[in-house]
C-alpha atoms as a PDB file:
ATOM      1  CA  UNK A   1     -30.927-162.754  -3.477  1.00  0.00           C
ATOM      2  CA  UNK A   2     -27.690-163.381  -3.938  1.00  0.00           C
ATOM      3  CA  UNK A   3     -25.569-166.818  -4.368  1.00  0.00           C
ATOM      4  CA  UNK A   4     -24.186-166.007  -1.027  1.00  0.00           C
ATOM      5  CA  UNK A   5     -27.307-166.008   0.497  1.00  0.00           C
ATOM      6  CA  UNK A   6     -28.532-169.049  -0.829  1.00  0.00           C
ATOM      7  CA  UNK A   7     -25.558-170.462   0.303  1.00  0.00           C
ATOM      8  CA  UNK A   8     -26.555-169.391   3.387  1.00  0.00           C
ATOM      9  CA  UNK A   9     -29.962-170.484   3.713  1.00  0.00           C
ATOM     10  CA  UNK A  10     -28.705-174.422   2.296  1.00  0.00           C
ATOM     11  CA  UNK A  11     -25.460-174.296   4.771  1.00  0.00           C
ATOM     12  CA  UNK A  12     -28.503-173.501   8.153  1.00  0.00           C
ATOM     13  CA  UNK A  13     -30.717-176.379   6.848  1.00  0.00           C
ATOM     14  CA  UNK A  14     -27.671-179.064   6.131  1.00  0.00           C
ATOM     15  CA  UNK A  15     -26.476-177.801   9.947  1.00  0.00           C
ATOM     16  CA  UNK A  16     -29.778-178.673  11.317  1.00  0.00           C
ATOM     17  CA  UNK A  17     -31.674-175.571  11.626  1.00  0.00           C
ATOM     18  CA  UNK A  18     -35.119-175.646  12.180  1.00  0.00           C
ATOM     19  CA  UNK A  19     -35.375-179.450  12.027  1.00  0.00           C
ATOM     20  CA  UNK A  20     -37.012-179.586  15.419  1.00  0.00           C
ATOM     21  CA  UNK A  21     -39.837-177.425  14.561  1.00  0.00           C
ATOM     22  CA  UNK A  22     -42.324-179.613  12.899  1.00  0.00           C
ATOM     23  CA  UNK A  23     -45.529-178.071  14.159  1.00  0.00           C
ATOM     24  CA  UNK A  24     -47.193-176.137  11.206  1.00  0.00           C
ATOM     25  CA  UNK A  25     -48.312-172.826  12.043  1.00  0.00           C
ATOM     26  CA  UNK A  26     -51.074-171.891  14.502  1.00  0.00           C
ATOM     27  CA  UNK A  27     -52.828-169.568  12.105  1.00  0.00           C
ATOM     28  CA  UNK A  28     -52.811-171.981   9.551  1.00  0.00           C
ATOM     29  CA  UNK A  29     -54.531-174.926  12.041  1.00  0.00           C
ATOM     30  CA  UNK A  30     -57.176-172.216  13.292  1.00  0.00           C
ATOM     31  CA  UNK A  31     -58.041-171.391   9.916  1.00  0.00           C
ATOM     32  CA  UNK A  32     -57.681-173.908   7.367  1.00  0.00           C
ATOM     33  CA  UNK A  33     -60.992-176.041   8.221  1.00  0.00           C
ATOM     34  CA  UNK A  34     -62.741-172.628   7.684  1.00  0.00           C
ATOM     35  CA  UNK A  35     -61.763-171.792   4.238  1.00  0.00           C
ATOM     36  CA  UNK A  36     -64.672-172.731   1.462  1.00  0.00           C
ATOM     37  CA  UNK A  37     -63.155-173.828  -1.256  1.00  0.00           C
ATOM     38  CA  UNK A  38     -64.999-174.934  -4.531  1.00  0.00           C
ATOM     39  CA  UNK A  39     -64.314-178.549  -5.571  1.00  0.00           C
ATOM     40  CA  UNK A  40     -62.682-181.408  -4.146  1.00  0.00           C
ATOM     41  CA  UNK A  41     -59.438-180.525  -3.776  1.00  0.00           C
ATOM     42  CA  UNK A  42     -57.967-177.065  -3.577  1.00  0.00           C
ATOM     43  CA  UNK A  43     -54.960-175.419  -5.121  1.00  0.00           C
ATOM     44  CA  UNK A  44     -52.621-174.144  -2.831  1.00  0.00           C
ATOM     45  CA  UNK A  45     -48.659-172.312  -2.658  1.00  0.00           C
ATOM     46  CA  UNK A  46     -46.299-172.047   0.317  1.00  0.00           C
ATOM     47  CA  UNK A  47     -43.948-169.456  -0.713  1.00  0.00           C
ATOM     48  CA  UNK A  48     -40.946-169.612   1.523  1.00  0.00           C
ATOM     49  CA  UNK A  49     -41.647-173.527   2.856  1.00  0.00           C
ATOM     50  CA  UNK A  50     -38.447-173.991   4.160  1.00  0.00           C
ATOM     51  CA  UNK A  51     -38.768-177.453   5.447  1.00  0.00           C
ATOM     52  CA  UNK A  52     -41.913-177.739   4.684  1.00  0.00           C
ATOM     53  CA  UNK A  53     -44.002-177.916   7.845  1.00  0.00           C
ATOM     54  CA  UNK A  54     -47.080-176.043   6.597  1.00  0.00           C
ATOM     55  CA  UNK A  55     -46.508-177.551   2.840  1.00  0.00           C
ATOM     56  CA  UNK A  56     -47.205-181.059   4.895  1.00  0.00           C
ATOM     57  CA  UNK A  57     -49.875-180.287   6.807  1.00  0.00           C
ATOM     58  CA  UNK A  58     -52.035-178.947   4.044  1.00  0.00           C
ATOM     59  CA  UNK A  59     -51.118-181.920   1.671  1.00  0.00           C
ATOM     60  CA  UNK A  60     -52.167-184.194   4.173  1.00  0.00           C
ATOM     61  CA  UNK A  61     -55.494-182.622   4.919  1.00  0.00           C
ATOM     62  CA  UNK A  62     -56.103-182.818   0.559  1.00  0.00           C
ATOM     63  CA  UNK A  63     -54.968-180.010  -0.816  1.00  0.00           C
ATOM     64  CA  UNK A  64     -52.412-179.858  -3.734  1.00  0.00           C
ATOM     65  CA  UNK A  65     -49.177-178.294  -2.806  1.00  0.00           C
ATOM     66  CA  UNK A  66     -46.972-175.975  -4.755  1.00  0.00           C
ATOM     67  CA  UNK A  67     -44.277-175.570  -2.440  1.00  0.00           C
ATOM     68  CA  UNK A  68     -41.373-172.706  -2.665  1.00  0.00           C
ATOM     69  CA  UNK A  69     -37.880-171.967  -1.364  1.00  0.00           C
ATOM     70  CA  UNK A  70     -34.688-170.292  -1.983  1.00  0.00           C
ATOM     71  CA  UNK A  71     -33.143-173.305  -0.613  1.00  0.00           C
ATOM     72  CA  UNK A  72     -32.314-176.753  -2.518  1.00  0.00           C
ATOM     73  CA  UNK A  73     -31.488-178.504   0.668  1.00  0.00           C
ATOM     74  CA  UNK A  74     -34.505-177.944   2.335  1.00  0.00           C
ATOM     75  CA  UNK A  75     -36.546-178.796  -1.036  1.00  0.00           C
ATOM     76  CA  UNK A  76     -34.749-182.011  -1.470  1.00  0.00           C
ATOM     77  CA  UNK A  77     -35.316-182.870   2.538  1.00  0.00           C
ATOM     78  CA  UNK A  78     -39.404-181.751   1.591  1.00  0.00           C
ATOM     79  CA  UNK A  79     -39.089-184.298  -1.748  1.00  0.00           C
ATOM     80  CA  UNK A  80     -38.111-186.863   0.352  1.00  0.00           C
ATOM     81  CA  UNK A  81     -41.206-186.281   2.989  1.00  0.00           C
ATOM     82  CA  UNK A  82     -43.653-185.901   0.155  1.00  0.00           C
ATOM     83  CA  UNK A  83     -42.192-189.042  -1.708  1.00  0.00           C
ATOM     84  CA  UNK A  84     -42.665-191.698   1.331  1.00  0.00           C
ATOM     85  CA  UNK A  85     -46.031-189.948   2.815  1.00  0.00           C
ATOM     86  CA  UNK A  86     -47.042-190.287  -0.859  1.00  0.00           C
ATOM     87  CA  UNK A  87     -48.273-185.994  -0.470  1.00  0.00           C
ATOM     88  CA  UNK A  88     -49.311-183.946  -3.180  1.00  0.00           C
ATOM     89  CA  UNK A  89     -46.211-181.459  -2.984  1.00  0.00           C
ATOM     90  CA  UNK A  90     -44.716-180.195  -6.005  1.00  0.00           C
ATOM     91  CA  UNK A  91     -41.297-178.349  -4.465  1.00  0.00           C
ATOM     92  CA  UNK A  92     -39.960-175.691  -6.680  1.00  0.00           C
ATOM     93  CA  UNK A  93     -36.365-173.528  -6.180  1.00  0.00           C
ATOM     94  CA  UNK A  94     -36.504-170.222  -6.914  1.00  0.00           C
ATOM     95  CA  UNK A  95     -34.956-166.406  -5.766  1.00  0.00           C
ATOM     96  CA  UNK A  96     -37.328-165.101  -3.672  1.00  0.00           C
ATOM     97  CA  UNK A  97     -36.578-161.520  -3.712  1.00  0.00           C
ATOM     98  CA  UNK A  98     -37.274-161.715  -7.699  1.00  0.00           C
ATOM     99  CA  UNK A  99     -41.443-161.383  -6.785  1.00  0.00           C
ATOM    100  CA  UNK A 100     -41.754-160.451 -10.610  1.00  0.00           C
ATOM    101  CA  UNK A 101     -40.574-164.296 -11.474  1.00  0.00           C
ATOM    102  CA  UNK A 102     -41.653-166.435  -8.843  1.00  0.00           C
ATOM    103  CA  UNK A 103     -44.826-167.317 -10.959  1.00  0.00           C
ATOM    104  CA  UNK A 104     -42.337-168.508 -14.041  1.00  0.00           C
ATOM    105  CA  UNK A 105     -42.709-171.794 -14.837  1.00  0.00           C
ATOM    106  CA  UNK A 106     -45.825-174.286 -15.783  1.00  0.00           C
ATOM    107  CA  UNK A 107     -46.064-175.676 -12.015  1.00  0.00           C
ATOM    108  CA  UNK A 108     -46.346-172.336 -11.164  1.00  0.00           C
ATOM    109  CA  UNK A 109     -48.909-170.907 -12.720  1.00  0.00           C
ATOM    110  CA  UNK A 110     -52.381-169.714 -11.121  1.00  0.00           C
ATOM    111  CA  UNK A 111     -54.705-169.419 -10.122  1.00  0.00           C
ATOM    112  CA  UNK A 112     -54.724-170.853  -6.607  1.00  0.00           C
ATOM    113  CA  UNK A 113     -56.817-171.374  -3.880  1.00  0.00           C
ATOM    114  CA  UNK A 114     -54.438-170.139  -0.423  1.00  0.00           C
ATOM    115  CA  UNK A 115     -51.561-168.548  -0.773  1.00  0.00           C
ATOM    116  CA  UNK A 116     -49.172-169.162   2.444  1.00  0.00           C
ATOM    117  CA  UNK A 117     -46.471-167.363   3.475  1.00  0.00           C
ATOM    118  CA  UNK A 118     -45.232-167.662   6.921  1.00  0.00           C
ATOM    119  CA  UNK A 119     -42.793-165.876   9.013  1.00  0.00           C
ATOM    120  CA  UNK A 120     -40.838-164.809   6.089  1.00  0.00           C
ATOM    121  CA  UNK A 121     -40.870-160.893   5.127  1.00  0.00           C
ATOM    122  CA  UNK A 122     -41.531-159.421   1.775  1.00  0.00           C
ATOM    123  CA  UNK A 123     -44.066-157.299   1.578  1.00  0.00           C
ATOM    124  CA  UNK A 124     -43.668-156.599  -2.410  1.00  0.00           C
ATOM    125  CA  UNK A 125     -43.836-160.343  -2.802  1.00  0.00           C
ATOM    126  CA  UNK A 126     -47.711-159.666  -1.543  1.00  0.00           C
ATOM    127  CA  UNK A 127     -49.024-158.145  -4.748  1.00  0.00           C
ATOM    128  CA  UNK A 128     -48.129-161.161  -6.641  1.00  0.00           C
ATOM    129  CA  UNK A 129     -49.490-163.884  -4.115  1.00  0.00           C
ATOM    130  CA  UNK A 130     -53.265-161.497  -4.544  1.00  0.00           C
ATOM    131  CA  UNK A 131     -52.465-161.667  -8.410  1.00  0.00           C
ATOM    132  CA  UNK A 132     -52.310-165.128  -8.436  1.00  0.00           C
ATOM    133  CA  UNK A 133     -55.290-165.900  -6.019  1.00  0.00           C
ATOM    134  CA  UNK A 134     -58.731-166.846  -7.847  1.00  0.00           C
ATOM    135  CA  UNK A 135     -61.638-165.008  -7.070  1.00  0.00           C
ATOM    136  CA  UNK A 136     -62.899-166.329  -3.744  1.00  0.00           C
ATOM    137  CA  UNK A 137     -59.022-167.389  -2.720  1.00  0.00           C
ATOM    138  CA  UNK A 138     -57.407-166.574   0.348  1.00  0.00           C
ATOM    139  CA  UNK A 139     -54.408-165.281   1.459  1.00  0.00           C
ATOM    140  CA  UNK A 140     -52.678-166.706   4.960  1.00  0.00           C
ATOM    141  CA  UNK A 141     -49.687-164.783   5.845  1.00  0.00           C
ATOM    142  CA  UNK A 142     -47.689-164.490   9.457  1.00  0.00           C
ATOM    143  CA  UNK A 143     -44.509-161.912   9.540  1.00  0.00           C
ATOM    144  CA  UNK A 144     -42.490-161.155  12.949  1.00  0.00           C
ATOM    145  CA  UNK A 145     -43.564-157.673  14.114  1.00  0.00           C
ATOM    146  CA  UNK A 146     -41.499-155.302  15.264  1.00  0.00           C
ATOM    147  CA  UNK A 147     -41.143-155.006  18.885  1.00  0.00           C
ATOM    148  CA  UNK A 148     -38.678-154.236  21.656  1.00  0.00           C
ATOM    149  CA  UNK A 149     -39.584-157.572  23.318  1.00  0.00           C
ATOM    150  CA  UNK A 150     -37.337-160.133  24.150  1.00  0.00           C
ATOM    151  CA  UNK A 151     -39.519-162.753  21.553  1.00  0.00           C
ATOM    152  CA  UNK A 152     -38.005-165.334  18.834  1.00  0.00           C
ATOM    153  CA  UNK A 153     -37.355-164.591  15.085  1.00  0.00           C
ATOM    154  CA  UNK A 154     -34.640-162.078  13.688  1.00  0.00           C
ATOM    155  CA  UNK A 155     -33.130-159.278  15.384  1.00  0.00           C
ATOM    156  CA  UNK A 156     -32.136-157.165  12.091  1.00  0.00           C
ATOM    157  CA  UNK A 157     -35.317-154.844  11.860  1.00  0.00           C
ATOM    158  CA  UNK A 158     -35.197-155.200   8.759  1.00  0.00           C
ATOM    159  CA  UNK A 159     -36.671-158.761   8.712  1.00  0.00           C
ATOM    160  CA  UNK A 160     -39.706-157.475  10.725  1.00  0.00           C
ATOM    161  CA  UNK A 161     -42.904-155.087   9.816  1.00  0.00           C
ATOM    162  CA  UNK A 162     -44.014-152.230  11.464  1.00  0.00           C
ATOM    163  CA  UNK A 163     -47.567-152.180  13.061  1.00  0.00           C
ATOM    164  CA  UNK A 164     -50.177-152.006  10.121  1.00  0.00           C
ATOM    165  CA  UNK A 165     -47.647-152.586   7.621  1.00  0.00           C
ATOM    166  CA  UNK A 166     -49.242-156.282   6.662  1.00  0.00           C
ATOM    167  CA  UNK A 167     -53.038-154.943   6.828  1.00  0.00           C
ATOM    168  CA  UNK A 168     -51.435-151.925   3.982  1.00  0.00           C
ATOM    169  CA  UNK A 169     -50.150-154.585   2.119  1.00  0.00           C
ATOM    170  CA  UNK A 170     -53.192-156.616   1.802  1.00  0.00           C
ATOM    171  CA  UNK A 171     -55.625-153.440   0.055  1.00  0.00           C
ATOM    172  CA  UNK A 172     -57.702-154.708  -1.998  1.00  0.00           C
ATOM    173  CA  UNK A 173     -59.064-158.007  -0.333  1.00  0.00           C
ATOM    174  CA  UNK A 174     -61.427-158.821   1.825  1.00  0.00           C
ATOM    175  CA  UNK A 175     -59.714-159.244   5.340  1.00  0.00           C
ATOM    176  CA  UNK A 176     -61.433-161.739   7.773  1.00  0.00           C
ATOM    177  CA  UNK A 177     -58.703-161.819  10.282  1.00  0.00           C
ATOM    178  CA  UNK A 178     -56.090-159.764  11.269  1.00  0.00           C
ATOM    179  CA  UNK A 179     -54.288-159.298  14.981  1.00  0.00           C
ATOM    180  CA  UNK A 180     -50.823-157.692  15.857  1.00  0.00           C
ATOM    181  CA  UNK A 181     -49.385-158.716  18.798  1.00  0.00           C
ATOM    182  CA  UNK A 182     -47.373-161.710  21.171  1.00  0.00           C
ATOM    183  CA  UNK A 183     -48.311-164.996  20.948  1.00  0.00           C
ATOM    184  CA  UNK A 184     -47.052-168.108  22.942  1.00  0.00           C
ATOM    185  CA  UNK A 185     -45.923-170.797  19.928  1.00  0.00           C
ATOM    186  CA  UNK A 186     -46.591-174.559  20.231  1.00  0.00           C
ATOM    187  CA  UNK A 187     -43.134-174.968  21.622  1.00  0.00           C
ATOM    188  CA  UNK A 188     -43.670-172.489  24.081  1.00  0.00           C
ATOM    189  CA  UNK A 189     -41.690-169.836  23.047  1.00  0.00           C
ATOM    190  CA  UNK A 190     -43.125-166.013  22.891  1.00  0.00           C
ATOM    191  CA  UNK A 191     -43.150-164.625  19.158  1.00  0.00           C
ATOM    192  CA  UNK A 192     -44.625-161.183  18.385  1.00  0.00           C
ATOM    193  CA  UNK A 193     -46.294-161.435  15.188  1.00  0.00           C
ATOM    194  CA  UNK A 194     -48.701-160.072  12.303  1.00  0.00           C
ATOM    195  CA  UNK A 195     -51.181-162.096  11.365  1.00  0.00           C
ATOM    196  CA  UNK A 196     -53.769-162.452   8.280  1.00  0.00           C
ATOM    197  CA  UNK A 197     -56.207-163.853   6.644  1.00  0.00           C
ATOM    198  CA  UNK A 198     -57.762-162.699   4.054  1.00  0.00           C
ATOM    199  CA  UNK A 199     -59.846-163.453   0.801  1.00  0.00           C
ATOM    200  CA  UNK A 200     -60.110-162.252  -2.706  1.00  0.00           C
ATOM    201  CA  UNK A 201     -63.048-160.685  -4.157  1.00  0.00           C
END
């Protein structure tokens, strides 16, 4: 990614963007009290966080949060969140086209319990998030679908996967859920998406 883009990405969040969605994501809500983790507290990473909305909601529900962005602006907005809620976030900048690095570092390092990545789309980045899952780990991920519908996320194709393209992506694990198709999000607005959950042998 270049600096242009990061640019980019801290120019939308300074502006404003996505500040009014708060809600974390459905998937994540439906699924997270079903997840059997070992020990008291589980491990997770949020890989694209932007803002942090599903970073927050699994801090506050006791899990320790690794929590990943391109952006500095949104990491300093999620630093200031995690500092007064008194969360367990640890926010970390990094290029996240570069999957082979995203793992540098000592906060980094695996394994973890869920790996989250929502509505952001990279399906080479997937190899490394199953990589740094422990056995019995799971793997939550959400990407806009391609469709002709009139639905929220991006336009550019590009930033959407074809039908089966997430399931593909995921060989290996154990997949409990999976579903392709529209949903209606919390704020009402239609979304087609790919959905997933799955779990590491």
């Amino acid at each position: 990614m270049s600096q242009s883009d990061r640019d980019k990405w801290d120019k939308r969040y300074q502006d404003g963007a996505y500040s009014a969605r708060k809600h974390p994501s459905a998937l994540l809500v439906a699924w997270l009290p079903r997840l059997i983790v070992e020990g008291k507290q589980g491990r997770a990473i949020d890989v694209a966080c932007g803002l942090g909305r599903n970073a927050i909601y699994l801090a506050q529900h006791g899990w320790d949060v690794v929590a990943v962005d391109v952006s500095e602006v949104a990491l300093e907005g999620l630093r200031e969140t995690a500092t007064s809620e008194k969360l367990a976030i640890t926010c970390i900048q990094r290029d996240l086209e570069q999957s082979s690095h995203i793992f540098d570092g000592p906060s980094l390092k695996g394994p973890f319990d869920l790996a989250v990545m929502v509505r952001y789309t990279n399906l080479p980045l997937i190899s490394e998030l199953k990589n740094a899952l422990r056995p019995g780990g799971y793997l939550l991920i959400e990407e806009h679908l391609t469709t002709d519908a009139d639905v929220v996320g991006p336009r550019d194709p590009r930033f959407r996967v074809p039908p089966g393209a997430l399931r593909r992506a995921a060989a290996g694990l154990e997949i409990i859920h999976y579903r392709e198709g529209e949903v209606e999000d919390p704020d009402r607005r239609p979304a087609a998406l790919a959905q997933l959950v799955a779990r590491k042998r």
